[in-house]
PDB file of N, CA and C in Angstrom:
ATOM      1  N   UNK A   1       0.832  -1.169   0.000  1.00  0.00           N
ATOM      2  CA  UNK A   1       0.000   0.000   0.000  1.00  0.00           C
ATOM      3  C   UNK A   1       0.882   1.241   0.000  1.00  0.00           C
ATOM      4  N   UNK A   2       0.897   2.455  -1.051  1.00  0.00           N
ATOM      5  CA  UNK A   2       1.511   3.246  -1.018  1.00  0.00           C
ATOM      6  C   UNK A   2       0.716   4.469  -0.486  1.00  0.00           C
ATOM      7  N   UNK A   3       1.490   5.238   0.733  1.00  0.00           N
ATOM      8  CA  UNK A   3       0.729   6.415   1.173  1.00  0.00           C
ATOM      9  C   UNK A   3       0.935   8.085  -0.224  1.00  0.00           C
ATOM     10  N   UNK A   4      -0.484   8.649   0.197  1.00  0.00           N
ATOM     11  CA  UNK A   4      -0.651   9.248  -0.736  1.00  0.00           C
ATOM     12  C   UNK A   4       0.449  10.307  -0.907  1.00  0.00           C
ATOM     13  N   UNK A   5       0.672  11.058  -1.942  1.00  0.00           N
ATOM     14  CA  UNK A   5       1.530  12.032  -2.004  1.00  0.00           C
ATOM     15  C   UNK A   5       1.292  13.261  -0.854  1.00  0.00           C
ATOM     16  N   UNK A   6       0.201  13.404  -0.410  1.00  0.00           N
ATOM     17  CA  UNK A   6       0.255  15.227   0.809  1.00  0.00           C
ATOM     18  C   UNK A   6       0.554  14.424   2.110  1.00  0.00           C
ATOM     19  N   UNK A   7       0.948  13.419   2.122  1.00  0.00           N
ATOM     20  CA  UNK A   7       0.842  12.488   3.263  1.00  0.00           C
ATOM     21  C   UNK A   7       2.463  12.806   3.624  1.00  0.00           C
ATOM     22  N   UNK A   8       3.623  12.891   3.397  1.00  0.00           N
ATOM     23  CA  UNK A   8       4.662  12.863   3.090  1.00  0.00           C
ATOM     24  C   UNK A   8       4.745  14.238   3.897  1.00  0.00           C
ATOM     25  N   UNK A   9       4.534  15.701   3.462  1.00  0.00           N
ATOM     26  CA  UNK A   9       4.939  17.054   3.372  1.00  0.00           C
ATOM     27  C   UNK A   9       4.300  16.788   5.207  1.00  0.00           C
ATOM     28  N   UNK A  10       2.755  16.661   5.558  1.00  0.00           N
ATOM     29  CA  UNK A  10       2.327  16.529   6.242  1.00  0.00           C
ATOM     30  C   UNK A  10       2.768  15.889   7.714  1.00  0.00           C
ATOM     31  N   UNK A  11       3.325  15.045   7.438  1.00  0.00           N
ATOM     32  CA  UNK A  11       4.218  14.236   8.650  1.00  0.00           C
ATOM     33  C   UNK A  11       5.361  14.568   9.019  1.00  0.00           C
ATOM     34  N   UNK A  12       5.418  15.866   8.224  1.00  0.00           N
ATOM     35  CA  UNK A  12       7.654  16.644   8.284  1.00  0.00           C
ATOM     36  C   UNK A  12       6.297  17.597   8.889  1.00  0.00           C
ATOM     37  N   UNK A  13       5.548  17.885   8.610  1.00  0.00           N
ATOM     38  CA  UNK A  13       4.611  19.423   9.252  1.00  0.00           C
ATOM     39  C   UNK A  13       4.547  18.992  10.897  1.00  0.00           C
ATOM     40  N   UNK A  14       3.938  17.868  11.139  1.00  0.00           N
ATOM     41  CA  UNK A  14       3.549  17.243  12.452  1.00  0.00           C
ATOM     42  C   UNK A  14       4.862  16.891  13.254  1.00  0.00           C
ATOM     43  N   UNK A  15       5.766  16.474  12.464  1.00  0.00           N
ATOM     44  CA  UNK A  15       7.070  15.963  13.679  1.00  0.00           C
ATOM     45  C   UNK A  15       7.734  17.558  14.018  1.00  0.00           C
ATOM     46  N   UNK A  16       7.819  18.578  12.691  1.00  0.00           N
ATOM     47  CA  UNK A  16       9.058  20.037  13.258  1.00  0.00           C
ATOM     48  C   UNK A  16       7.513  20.297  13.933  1.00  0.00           C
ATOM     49  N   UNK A  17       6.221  20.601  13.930  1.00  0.00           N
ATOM     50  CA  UNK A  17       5.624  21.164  14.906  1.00  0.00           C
ATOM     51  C   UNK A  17       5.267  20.713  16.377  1.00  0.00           C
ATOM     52  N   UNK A  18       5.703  19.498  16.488  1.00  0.00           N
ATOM     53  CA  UNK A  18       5.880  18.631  17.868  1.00  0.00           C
ATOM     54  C   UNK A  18       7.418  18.993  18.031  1.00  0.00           C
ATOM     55  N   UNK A  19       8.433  18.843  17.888  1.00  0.00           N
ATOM     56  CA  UNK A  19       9.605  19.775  18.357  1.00  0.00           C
ATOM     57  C   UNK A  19       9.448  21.017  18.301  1.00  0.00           C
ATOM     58  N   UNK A  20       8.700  21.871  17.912  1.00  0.00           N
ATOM     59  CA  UNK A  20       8.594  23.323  18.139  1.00  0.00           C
ATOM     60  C   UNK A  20       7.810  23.692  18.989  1.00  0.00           C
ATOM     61  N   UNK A  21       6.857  22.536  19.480  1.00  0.00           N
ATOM     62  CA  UNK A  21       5.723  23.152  20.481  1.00  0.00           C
ATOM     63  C   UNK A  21       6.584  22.608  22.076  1.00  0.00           C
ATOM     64  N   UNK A  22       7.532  21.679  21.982  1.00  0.00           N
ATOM     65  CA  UNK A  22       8.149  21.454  22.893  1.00  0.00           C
ATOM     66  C   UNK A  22       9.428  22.469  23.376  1.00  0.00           C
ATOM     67  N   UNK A  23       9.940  22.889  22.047  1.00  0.00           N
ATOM     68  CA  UNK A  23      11.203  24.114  22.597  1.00  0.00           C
ATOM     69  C   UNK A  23      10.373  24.990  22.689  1.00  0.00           C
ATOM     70  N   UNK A  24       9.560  25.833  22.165  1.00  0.00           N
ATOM     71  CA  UNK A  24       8.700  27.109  22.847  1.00  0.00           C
ATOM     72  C   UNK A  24       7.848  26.521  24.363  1.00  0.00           C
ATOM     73  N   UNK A  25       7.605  25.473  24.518  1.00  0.00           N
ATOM     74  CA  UNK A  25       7.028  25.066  25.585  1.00  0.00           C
ATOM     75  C   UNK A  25       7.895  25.288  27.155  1.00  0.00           C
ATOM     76  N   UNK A  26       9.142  24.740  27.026  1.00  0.00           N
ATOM     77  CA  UNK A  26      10.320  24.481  28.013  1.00  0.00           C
ATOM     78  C   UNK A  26      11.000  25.780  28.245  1.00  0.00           C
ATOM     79  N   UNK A  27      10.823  26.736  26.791  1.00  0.00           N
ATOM     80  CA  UNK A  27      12.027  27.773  27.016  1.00  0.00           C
ATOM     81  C   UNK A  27      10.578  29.093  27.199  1.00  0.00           C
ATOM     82  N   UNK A  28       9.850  28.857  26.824  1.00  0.00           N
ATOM     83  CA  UNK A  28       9.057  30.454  27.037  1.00  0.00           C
ATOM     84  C   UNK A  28       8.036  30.164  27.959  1.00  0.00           C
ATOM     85  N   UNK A  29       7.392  28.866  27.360  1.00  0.00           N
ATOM     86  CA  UNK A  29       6.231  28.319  28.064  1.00  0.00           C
ATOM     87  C   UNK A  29       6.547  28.425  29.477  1.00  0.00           C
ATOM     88  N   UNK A  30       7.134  28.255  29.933  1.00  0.00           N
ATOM     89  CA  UNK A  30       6.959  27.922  31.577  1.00  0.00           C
ATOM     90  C   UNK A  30       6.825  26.401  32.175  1.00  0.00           C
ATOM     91  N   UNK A  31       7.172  25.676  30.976  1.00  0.00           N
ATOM     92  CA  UNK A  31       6.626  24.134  31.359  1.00  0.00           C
ATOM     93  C   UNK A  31       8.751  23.818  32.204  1.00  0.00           C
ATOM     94  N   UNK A  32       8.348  22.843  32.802  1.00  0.00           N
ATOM     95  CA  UNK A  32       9.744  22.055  33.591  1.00  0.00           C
ATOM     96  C   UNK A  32       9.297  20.154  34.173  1.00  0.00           C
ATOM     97  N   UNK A  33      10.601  20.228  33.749  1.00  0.00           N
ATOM     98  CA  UNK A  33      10.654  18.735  34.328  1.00  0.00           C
ATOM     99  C   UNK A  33      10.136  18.441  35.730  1.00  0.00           C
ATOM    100  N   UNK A  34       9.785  16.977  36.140  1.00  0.00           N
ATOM    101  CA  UNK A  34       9.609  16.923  37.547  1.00  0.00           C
ATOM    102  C   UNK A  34      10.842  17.406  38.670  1.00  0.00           C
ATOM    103  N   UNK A  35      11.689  16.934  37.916  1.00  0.00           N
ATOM    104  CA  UNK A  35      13.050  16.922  38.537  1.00  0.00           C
ATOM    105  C   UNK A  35      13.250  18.031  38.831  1.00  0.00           C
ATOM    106  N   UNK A  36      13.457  19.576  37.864  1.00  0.00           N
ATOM    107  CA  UNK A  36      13.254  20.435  38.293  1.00  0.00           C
ATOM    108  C   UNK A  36      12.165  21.320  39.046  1.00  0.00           C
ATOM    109  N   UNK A  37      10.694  20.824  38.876  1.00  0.00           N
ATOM    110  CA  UNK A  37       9.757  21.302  39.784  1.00  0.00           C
ATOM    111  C   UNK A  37      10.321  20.429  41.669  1.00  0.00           C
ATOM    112  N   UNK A  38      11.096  19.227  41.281  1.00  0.00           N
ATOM    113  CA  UNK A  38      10.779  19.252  43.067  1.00  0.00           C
ATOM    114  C   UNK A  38      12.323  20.096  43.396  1.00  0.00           C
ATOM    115  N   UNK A  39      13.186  20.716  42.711  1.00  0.00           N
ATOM    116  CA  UNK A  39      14.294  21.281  43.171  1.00  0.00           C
ATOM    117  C   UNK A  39      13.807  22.698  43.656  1.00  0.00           C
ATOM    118  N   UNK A  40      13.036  23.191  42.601  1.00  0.00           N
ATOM    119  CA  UNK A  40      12.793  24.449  43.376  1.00  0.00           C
ATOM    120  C   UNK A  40      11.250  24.436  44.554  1.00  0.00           C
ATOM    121  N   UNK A  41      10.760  23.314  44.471  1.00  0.00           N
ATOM    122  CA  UNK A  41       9.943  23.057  45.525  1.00  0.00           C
ATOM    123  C   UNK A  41      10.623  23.198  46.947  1.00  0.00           C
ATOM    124  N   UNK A  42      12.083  22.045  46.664  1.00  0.00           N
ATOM    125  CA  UNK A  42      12.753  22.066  47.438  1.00  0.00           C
ATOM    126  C   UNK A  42      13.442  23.045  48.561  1.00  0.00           C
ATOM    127  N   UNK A  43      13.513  24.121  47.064  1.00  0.00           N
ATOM    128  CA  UNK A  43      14.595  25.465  47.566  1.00  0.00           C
ATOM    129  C   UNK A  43      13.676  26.045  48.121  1.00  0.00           C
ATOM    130  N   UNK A  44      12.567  26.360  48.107  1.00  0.00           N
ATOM    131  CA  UNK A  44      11.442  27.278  48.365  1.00  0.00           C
ATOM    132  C   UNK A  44      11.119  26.611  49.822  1.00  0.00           C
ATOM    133  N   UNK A  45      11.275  25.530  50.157  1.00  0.00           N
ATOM    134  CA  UNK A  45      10.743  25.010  51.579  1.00  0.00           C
ATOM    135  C   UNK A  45      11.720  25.553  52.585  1.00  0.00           C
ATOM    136  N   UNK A  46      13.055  24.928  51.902  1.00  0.00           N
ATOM    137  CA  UNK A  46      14.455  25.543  52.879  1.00  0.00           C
ATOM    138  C   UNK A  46      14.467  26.935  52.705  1.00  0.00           C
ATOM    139  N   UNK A  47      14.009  27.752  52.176  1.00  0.00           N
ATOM    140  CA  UNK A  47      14.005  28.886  52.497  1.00  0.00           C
ATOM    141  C   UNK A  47      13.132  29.613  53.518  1.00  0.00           C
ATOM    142  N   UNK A  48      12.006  28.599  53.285  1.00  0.00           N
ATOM    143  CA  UNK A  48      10.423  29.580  54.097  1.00  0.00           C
ATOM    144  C   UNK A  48      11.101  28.833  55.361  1.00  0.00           C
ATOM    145  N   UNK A  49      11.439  27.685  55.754  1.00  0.00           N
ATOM    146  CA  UNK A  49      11.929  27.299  56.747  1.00  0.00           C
ATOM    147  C   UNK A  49      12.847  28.502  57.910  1.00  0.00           C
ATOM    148  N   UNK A  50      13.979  28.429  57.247  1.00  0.00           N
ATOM    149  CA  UNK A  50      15.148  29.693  57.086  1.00  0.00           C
ATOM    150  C   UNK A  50      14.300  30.295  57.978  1.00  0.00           C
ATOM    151  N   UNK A  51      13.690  31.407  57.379  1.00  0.00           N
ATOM    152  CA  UNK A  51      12.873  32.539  57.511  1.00  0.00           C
ATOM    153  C   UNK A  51      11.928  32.752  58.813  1.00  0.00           C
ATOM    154  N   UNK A  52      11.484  30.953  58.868  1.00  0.00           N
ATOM    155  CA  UNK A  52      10.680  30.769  60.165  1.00  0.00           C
ATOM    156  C   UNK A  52      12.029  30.889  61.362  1.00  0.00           C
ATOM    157  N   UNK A  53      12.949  30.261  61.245  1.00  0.00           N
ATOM    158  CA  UNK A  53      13.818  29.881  61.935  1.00  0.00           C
ATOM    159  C   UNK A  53      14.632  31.244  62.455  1.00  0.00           C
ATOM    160  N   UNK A  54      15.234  31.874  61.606  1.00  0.00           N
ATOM    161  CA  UNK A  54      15.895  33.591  62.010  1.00  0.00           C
ATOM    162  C   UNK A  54      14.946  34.094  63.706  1.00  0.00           C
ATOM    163  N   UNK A  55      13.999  34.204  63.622  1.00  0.00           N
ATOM    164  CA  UNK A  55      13.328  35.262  64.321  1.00  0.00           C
ATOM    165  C   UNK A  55      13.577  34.648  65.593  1.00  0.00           C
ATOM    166  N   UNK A  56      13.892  33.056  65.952  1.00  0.00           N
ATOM    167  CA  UNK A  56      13.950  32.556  66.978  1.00  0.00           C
ATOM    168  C   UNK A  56      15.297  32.848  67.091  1.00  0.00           C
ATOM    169  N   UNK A  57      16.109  33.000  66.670  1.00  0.00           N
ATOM    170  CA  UNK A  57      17.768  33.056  66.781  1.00  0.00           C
ATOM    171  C   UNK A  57      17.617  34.356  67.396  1.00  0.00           C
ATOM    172  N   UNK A  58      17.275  35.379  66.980  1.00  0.00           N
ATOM    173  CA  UNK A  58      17.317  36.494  67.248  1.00  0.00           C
ATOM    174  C   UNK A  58      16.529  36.877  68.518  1.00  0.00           C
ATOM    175  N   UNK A  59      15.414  35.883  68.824  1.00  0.00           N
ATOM    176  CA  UNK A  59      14.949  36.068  70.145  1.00  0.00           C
ATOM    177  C   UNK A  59      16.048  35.662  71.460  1.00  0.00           C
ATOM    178  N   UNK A  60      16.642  34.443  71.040  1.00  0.00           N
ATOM    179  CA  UNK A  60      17.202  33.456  71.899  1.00  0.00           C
ATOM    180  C   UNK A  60      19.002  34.709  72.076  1.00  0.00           C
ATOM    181  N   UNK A  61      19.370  35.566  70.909  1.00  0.00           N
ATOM    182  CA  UNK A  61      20.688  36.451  71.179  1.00  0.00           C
ATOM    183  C   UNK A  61      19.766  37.517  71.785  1.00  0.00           C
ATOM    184  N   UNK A  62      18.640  37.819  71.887  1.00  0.00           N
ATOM    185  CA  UNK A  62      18.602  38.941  72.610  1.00  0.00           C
ATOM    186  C   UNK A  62      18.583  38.292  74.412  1.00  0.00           C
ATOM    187  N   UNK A  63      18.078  37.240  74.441  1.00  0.00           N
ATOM    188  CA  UNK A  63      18.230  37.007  75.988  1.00  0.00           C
ATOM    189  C   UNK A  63      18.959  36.460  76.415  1.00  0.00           C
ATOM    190  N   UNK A  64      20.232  36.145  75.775  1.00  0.00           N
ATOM    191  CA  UNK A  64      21.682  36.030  76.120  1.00  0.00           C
ATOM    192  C   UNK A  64      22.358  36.918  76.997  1.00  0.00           C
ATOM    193  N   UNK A  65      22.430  36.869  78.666  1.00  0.00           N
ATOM    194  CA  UNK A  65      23.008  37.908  79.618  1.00  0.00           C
ATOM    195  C   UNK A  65      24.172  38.323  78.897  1.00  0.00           C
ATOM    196  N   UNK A  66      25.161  37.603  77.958  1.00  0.00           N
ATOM    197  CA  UNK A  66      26.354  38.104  77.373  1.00  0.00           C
ATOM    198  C   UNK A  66      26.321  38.462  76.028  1.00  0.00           C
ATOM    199  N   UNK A  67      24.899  38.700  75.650  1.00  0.00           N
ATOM    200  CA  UNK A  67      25.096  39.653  74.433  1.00  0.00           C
ATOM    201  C   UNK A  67      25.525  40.438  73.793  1.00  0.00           C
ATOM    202  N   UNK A  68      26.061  41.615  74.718  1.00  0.00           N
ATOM    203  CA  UNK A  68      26.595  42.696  74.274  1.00  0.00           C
ATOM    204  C   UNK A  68      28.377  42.311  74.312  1.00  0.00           C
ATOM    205  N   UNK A  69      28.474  41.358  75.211  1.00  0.00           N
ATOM    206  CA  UNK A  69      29.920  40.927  75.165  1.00  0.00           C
ATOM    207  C   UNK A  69      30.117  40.287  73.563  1.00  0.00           C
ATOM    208  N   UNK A  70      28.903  39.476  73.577  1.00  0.00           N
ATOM    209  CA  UNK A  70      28.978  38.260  72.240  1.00  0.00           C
ATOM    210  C   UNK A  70      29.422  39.397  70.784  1.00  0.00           C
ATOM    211  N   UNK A  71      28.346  39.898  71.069  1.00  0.00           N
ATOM    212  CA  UNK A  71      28.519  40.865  69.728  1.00  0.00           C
ATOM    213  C   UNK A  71      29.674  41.666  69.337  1.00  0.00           C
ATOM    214  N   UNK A  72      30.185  42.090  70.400  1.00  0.00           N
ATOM    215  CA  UNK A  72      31.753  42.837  70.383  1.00  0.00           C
ATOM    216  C   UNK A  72      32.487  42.009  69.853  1.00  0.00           C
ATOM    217  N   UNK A  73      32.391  40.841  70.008  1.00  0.00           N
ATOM    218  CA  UNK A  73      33.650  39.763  69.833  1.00  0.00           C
ATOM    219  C   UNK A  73      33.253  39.464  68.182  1.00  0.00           C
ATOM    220  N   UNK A  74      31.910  39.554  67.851  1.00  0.00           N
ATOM    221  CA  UNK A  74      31.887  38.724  66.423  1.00  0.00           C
ATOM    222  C   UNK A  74      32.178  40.208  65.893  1.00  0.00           C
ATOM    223  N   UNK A  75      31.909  41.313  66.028  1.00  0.00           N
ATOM    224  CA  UNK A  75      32.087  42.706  65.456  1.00  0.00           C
ATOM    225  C   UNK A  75      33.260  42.979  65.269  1.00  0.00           C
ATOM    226  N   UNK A  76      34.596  42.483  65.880  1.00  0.00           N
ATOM    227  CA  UNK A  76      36.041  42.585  66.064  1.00  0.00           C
ATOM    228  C   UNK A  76      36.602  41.052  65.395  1.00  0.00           C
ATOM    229  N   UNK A  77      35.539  40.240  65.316  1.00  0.00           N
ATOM    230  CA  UNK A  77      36.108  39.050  64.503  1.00  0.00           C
ATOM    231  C   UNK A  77      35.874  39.252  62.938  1.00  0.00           C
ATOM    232  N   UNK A  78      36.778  38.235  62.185  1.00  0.00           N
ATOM    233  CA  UNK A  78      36.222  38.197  60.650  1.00  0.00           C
ATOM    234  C   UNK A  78      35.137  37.802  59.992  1.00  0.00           C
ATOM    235  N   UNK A  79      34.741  38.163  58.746  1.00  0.00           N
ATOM    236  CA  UNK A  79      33.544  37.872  58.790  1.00  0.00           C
ATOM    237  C   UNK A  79      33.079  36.374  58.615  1.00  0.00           C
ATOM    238  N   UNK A  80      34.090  35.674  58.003  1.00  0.00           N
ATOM    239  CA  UNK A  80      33.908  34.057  58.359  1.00  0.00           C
ATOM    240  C   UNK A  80      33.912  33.386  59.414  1.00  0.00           C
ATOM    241  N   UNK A  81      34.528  33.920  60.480  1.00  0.00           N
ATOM    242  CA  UNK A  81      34.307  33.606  61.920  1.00  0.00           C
ATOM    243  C   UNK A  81      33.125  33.411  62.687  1.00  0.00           C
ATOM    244  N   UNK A  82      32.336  34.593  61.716  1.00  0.00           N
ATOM    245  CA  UNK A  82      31.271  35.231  63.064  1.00  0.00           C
ATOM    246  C   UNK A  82      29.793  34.298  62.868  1.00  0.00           C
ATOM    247  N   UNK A  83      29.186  33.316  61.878  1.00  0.00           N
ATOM    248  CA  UNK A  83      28.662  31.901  62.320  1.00  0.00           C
ATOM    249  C   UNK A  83      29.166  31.017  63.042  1.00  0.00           C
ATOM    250  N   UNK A  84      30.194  30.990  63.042  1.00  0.00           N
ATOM    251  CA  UNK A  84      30.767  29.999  64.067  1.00  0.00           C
ATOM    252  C   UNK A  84      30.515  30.545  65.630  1.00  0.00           C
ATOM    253  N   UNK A  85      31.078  31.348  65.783  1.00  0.00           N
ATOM    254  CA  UNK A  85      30.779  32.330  67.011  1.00  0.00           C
ATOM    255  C   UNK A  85      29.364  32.278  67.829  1.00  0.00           C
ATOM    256  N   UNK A  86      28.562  32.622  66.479  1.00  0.00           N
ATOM    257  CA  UNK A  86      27.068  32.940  66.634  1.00  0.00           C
ATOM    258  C   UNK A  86      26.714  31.148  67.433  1.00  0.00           C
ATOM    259  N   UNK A  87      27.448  30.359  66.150  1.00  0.00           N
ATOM    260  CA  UNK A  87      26.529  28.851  66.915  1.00  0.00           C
ATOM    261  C   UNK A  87      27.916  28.160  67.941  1.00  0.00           C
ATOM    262  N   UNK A  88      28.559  28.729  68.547  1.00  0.00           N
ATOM    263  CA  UNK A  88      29.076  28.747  69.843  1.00  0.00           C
ATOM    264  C   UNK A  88      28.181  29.269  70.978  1.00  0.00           C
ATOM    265  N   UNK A  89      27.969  30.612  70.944  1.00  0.00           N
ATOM    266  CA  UNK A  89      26.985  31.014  71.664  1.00  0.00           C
ATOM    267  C   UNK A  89      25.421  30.189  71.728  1.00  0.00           C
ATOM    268  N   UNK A  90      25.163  29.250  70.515  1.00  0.00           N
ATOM    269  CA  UNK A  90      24.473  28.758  71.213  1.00  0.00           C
ATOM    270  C   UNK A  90      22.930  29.546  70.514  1.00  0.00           C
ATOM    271  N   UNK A  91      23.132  30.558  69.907  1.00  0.00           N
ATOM    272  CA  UNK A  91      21.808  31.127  69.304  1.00  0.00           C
ATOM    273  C   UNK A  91      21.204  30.460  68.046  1.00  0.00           C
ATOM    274  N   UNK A  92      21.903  29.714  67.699  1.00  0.00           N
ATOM    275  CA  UNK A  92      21.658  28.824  65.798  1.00  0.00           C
ATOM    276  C   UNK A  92      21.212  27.247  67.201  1.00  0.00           C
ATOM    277  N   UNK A  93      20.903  27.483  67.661  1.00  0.00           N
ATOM    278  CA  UNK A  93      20.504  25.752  68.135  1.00  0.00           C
ATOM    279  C   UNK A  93      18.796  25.694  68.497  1.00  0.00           C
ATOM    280  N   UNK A  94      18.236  25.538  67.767  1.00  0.00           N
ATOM    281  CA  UNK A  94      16.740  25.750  67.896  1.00  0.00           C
ATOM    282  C   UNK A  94      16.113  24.543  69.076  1.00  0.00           C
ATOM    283  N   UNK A  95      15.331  25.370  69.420  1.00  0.00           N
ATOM    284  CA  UNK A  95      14.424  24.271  70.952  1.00  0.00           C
ATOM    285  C   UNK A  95      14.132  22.768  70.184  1.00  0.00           C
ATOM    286  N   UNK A  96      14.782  22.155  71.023  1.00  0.00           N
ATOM    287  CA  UNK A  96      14.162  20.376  70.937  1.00  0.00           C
ATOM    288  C   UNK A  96      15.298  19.729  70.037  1.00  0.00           C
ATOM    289  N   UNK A  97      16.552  20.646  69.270  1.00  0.00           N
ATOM    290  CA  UNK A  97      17.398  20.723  68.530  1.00  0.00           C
ATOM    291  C   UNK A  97      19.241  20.299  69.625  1.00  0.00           C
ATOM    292  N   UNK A  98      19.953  19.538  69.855  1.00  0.00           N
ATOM    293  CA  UNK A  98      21.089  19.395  70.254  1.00  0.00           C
ATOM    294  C   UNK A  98      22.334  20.089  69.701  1.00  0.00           C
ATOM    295  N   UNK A  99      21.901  20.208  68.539  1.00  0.00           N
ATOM    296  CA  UNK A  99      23.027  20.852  67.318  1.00  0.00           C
ATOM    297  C   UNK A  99      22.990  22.105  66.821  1.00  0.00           C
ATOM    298  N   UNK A 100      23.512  22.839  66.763  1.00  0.00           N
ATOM    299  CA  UNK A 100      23.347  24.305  65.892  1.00  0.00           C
ATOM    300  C   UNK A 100      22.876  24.145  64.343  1.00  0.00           C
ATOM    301  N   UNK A 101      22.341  24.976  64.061  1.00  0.00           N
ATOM    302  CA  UNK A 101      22.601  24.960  62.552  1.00  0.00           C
ATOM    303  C   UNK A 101      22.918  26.255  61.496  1.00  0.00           C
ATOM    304  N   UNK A 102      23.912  25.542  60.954  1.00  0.00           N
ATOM    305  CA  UNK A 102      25.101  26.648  59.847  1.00  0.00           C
ATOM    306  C   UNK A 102      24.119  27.244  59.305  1.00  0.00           C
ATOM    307  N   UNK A 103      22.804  27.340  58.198  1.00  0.00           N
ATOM    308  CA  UNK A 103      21.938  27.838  57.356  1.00  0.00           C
ATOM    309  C   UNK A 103      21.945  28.622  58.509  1.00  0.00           C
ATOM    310  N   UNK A 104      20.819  28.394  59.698  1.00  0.00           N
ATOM    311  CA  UNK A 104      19.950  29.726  60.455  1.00  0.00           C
ATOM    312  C   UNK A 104      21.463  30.166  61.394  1.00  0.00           C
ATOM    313  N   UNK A 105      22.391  30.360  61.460  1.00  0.00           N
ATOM    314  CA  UNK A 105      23.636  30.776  62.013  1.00  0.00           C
ATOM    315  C   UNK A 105      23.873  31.858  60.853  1.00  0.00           C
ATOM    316  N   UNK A 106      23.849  31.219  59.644  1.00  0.00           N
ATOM    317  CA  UNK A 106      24.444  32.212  58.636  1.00  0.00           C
ATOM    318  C   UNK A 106      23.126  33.721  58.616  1.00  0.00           C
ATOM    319  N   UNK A 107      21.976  33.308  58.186  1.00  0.00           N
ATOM    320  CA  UNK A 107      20.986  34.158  58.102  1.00  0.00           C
ATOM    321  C   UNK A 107      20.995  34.886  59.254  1.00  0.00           C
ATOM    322  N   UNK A 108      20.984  34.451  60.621  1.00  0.00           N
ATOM    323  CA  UNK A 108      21.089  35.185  61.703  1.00  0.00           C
ATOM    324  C   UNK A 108      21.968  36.282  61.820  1.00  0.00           C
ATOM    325  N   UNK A 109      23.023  35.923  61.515  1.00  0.00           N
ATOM    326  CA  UNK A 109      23.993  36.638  61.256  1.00  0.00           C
ATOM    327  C   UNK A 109      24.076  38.183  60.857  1.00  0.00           C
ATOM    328  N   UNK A 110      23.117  37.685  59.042  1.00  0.00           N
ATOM    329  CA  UNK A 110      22.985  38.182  58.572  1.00  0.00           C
ATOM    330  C   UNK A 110      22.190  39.824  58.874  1.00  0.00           C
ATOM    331  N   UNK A 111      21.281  39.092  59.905  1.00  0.00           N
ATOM    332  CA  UNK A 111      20.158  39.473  59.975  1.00  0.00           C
ATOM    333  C   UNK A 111      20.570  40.863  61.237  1.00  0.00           C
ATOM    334  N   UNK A 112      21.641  39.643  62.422  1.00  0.00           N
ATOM    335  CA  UNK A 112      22.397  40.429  63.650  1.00  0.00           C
ATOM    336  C   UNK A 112      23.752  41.642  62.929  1.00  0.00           C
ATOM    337  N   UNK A 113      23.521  41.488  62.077  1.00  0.00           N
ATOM    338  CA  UNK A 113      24.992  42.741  61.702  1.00  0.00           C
ATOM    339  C   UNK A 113      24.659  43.789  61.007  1.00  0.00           C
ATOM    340  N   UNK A 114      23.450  43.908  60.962  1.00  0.00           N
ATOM    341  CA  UNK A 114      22.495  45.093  60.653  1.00  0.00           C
ATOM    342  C   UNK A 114      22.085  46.014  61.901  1.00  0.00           C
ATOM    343  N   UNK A 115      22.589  45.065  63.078  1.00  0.00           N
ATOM    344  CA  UNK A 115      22.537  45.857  64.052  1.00  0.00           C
ATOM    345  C   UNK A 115      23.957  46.700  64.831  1.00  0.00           C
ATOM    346  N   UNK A 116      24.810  46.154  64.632  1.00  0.00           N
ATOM    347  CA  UNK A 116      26.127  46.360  64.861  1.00  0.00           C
ATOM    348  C   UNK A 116      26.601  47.074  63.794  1.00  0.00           C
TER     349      UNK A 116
END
């Protein structure tokens, strides 16, 4: 059985317009892989997290009796020092938490040298 002659032009029309609806799809469209929808799902959680997390750091350095000591010392230290410092003191270690943590140490930080 031979297919008809418009049959031919037609099927080069359908395959470049199925690769063209896929590169305008990915690059303008807004469409993404799963893989990339759970990465920035991802990033977006650790961030709102973050965000929840700061305000307690900053509660827990303000009722630090040696605050004003603490702060002198990270203010006179470098600036790579002064997370470490911060989760020495003990303000990056969130309630029910044993461990500090570097993310809300860093943001804290961030957040404490706006005051200094």
């Amino acid at each position: 059985m031979t297919a008809p002659e418009w049959m031919k032009p037609a099927s080069y029309g359908a395959v470049l317009g199925a690769i063209a609806l896929a590169v305008i799809g990915f690059t303008a469209g807004g469409w993404m892989t799963a893989k990339a929808a759970d990465e920035m799902a991802s990033a977006k959680a650790r961030s709102e997290v973050l965000a929840a997390l700061v305000p307690i750091c900053v509660v827990q350095s303000e009722q630090d009796p040696q605050m004003q000591e603490t702060m002198a010392n990270m203010k006179a230290a470098r600036t790579y020092e002064r997370d470490d410092m911060l989760m020495k003191a003990g303000w990056a270690t969130m309630p029910g938490s044993a461990e500090p943590n570097r993310a809300v140490a860093s943001a804290c930080m961030d957040r404490l040298a706006k005051t200094f």
